[in-house]
Protein backbone atom coordinates (compact mmCIF):
# COMPACT_ATOMS: atom_id res chain seq x y z
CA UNK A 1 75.64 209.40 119.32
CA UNK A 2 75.99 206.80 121.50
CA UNK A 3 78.43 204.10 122.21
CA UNK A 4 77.91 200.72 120.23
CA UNK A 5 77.66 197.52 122.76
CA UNK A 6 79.81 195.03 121.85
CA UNK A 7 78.65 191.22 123.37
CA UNK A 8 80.47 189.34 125.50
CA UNK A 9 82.67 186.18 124.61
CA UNK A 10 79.93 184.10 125.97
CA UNK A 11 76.97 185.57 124.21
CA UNK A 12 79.08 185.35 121.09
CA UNK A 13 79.92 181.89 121.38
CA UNK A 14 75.74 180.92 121.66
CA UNK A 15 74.86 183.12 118.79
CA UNK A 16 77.56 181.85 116.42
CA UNK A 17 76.07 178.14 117.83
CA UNK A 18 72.64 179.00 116.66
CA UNK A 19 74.22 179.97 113.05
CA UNK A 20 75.69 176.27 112.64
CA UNK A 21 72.06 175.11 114.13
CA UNK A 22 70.45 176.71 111.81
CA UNK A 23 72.45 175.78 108.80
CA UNK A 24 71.50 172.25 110.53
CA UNK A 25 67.49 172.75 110.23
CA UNK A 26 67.77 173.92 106.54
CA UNK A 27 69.53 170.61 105.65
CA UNK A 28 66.92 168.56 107.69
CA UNK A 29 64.31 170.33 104.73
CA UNK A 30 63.44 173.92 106.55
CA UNK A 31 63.68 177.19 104.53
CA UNK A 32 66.14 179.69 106.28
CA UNK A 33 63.11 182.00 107.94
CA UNK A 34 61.64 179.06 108.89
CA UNK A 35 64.89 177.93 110.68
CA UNK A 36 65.39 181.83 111.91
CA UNK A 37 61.93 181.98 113.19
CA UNK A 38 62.12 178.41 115.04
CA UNK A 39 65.26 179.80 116.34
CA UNK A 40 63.39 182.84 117.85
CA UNK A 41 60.43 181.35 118.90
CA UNK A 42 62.49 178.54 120.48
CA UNK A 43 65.65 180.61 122.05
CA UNK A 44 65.01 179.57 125.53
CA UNK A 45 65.25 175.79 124.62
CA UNK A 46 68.03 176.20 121.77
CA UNK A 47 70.29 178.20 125.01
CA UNK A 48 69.03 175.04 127.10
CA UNK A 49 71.07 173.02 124.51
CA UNK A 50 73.87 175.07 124.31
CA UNK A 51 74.65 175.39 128.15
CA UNK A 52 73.67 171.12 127.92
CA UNK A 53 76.67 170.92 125.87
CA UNK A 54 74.67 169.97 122.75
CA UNK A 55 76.80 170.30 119.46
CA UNK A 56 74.70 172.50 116.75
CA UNK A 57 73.94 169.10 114.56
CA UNK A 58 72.70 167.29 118.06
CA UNK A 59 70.28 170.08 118.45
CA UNK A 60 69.00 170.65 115.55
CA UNK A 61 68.52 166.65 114.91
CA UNK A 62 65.97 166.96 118.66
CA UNK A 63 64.39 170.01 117.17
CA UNK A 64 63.48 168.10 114.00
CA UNK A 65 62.59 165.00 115.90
């Protein structure tokens, strides 16, 4: 059995930022797995954001732009 990994505050902090974007993007008119999926195929721009300083509505307003 091995030992579970838990994340670090940090990586925490971005993933629970990504949750409040995506509950953004499905306001702006996306279906959750198509928020999820922009999410994923976008994760090196969405931690751009993050690190930026970007709150979750500011981000998901330029991803929609």
């Amino acid at each position: 059995m091995t030992k579970k990994e838990e994340l670090d505050e940090e990586t925490m902090a971005l993933i629970n930022w990504c949750i409040e974007v995506e509950k953004f993007l499905v306001a702006g008119g996306a279906t959750q797995a198509q928020a999820q999926e922009h999410i994923e195929d976008e994760v090196e721009w969405f931690t751009d954001q993050f690190y930026d300083g970007l709150t979750p509505e500011e981000a998901a307003k330029e991803a929609l732009a």
